[in-house]
N, C-alpha and C. Protein backbone atom coordinates (compact mmCIF):
# COMPACT_ATOMS: atom_id res chain seq x y z
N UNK A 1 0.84 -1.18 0.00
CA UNK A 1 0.00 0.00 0.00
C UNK A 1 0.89 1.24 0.00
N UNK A 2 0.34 2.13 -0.92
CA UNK A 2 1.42 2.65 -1.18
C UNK A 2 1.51 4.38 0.79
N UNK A 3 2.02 4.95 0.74
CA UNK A 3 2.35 5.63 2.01
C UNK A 3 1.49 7.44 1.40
N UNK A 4 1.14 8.01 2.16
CA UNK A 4 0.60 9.44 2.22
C UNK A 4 1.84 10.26 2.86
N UNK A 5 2.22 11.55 1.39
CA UNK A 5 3.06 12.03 1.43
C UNK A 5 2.19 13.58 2.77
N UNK A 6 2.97 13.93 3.68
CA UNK A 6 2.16 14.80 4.71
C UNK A 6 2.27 16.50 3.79
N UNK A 7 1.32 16.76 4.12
CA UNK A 7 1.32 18.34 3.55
C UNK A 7 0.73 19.33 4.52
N UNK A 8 1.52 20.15 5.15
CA UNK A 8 1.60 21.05 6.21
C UNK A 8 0.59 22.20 5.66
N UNK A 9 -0.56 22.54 6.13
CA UNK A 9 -1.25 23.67 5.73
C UNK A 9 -0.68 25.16 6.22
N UNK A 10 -0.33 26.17 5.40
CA UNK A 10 0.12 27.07 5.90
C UNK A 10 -0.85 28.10 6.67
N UNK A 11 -1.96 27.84 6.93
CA UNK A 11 -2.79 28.75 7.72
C UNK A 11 -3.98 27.89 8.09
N UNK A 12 -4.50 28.16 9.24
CA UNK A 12 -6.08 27.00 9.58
C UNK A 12 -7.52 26.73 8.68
N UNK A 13 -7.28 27.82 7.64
CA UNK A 13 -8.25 28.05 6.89
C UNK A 13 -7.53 27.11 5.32
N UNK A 14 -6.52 26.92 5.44
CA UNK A 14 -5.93 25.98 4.08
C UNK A 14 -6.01 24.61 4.14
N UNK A 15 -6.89 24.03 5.45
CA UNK A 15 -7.21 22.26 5.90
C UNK A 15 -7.37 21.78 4.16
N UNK A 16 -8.62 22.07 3.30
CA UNK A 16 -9.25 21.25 2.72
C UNK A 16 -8.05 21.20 1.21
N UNK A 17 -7.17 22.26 1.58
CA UNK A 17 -6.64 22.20 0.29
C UNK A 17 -5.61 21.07 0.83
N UNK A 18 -4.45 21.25 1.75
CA UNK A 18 -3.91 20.40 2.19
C UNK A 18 -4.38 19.28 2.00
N UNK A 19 -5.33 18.67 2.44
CA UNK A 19 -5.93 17.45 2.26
C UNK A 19 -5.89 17.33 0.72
N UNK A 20 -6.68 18.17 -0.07
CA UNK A 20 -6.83 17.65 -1.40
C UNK A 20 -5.22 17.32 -1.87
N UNK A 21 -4.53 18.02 -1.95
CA UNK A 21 -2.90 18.09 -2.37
C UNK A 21 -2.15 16.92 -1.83
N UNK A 22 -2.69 16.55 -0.74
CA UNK A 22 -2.01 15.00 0.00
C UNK A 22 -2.27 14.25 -1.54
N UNK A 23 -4.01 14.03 -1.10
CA UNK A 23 -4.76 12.92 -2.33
C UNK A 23 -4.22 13.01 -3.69
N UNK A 24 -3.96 14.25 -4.22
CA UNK A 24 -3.27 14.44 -5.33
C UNK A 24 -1.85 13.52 -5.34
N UNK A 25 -0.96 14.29 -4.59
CA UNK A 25 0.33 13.65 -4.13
C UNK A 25 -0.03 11.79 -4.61
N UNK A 26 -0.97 11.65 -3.38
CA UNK A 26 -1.21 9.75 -3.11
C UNK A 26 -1.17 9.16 -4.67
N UNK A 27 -1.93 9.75 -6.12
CA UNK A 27 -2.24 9.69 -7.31
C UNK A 27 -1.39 9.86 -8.33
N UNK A 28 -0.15 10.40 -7.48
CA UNK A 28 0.77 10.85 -8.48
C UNK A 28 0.72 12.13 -9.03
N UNK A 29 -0.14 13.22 -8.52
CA UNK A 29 -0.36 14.36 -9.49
C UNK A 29 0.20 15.46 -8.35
N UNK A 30 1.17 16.30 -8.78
CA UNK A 30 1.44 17.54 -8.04
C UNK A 30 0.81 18.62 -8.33
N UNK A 31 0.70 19.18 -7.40
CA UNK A 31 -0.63 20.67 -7.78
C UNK A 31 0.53 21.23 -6.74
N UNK A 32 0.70 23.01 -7.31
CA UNK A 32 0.73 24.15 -5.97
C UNK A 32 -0.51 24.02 -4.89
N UNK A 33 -0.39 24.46 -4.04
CA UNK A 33 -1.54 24.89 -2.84
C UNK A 33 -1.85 26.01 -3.26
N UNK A 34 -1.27 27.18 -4.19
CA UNK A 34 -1.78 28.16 -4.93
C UNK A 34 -2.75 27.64 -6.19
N UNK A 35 -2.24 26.71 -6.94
CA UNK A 35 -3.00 26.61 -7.83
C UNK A 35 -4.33 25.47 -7.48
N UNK A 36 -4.44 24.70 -6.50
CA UNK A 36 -5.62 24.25 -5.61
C UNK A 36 -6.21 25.06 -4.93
N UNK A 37 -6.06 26.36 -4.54
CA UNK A 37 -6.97 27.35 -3.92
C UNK A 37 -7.57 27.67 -4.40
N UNK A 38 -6.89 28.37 -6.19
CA UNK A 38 -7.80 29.03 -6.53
C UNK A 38 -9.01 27.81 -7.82
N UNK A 39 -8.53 26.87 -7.73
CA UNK A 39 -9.61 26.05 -8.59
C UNK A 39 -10.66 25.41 -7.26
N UNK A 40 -10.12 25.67 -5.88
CA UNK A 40 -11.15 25.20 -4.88
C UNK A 40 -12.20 26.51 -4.49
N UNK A 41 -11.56 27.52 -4.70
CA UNK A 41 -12.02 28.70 -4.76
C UNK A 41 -12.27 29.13 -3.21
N UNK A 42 -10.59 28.80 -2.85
CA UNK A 42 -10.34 29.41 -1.30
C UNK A 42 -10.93 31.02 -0.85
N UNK A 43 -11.05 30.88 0.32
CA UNK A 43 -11.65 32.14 0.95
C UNK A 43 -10.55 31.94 2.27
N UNK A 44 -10.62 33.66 2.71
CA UNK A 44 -10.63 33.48 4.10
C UNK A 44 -11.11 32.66 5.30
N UNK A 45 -12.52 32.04 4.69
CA UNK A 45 -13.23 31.21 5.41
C UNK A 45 -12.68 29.87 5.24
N UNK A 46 -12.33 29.38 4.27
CA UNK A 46 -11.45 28.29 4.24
C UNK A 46 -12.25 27.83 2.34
N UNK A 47 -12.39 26.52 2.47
CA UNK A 47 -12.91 25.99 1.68
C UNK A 47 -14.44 25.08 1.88
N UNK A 48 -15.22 24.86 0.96
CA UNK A 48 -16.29 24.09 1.54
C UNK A 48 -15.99 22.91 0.84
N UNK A 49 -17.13 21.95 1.62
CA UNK A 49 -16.42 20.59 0.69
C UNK A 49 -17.12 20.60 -0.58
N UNK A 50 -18.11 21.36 -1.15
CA UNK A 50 -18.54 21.34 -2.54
C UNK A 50 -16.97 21.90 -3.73
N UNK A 51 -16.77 22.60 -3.04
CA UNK A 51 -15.58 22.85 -3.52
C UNK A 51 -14.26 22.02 -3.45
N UNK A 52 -14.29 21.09 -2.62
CA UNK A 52 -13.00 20.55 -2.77
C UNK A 52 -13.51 19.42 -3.85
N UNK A 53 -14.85 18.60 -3.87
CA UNK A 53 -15.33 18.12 -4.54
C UNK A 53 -15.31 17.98 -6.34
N UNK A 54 -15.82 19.28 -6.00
CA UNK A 54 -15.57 19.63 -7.56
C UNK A 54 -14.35 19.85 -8.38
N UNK A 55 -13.67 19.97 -7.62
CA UNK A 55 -11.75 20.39 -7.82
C UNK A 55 -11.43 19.52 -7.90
N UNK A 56 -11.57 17.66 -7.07
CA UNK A 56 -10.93 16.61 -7.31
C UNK A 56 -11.65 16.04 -8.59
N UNK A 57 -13.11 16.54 -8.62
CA UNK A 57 -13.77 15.67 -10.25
C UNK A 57 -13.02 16.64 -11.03
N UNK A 58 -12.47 17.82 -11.12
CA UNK A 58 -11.75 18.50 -12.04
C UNK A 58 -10.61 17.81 -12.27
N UNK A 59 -10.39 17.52 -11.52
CA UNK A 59 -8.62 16.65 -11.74
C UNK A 59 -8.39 15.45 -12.00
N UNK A 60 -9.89 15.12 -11.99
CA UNK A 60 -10.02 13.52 -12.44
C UNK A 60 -10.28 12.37 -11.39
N UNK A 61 -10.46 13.08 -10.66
CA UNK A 61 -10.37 12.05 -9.33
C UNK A 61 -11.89 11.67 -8.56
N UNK A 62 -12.00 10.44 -8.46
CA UNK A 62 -13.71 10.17 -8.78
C UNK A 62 -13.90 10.48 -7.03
N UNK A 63 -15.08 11.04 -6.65
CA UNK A 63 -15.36 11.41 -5.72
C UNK A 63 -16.58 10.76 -5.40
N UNK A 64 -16.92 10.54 -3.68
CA UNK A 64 -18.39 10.22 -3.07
C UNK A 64 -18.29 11.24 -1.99
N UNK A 65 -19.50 11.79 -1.26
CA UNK A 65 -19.23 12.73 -0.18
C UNK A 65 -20.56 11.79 0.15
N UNK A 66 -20.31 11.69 1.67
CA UNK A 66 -21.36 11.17 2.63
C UNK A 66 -20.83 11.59 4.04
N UNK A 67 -21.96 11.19 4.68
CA UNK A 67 -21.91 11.40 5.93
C UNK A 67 -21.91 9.69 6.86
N UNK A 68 -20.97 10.06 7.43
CA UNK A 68 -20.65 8.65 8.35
C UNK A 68 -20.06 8.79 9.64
N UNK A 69 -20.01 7.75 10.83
CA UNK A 69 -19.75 7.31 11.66
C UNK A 69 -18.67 7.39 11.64
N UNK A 70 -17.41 7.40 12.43
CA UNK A 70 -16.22 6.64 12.27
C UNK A 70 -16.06 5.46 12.49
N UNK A 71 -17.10 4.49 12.91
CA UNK A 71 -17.55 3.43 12.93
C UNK A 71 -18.02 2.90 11.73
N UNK A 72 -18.41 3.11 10.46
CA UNK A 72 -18.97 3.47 9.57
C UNK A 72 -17.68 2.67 8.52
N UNK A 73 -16.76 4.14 8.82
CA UNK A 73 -15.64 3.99 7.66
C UNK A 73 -14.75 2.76 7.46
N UNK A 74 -14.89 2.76 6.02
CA UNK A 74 -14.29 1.23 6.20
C UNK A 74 -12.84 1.29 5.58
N UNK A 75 -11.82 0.05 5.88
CA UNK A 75 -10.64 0.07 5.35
C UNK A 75 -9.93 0.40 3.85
N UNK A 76 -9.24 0.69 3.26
CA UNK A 76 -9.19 0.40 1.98
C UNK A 76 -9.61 1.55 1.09
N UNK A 77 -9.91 2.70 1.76
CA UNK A 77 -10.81 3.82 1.02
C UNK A 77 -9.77 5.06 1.16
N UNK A 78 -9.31 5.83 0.21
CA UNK A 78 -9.06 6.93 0.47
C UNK A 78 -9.60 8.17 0.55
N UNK A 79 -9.45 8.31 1.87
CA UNK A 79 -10.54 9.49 2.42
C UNK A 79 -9.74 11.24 2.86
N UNK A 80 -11.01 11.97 2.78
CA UNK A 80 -10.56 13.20 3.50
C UNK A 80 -12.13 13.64 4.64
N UNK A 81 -11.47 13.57 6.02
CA UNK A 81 -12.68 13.55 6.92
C UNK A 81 -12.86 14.73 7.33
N UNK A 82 -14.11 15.36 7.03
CA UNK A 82 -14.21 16.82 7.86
C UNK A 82 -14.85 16.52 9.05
N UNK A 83 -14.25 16.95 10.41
CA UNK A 83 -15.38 16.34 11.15
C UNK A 83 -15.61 18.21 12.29
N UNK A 84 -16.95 17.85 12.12
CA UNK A 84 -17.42 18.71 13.78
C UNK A 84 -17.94 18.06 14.89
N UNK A 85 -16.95 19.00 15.98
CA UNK A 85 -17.53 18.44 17.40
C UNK A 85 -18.85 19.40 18.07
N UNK A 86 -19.88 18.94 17.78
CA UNK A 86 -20.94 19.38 18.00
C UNK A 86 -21.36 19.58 19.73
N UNK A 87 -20.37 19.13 20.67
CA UNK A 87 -20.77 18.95 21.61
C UNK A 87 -20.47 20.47 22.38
């Protein structure tokens, strides 16, 4: 299996690109974190996941978004987890 190269977000609001740029990395494809911002269509606010979504079907990369458990998630899947602590 192959290993996840780590990608350091340079600000708290750059999570979803980081993540996408790992997955890229995992695929073989290098992207800037500049040029994933602006096709995720970063904000100050960060990114939403419709947007990171659409940026990985832009790049070719087949996507599912659901909502799950971490109980739920199963082995074998390459994922990016947004999670809130609602409590």
């Amino acid at each position: 299996m192959k290993c996840f190269s780590i990608v350091y977000q340079h600000d708290s609001m750059l999570c979803g690109v980081a993540c996408l740029k790992m997955i890229c990395k995992y695929f073989g494809r290098e992207y800037s974190s500049d040029s994933l911002s602006k096709l995720c269509f970063a904000t100050t606010e960060g990114v939403s996941m419709l947007g990171i979504n659409e940026t990985a079907k832009t790049l070719g990369i087949e996507t599912v978004c659901a909502k799950a458990t971490p109980k739920e998630l199963c082995d074998g899947i390459t994922a990016e987890i947004q999670y809130e602590d609602r409590s």
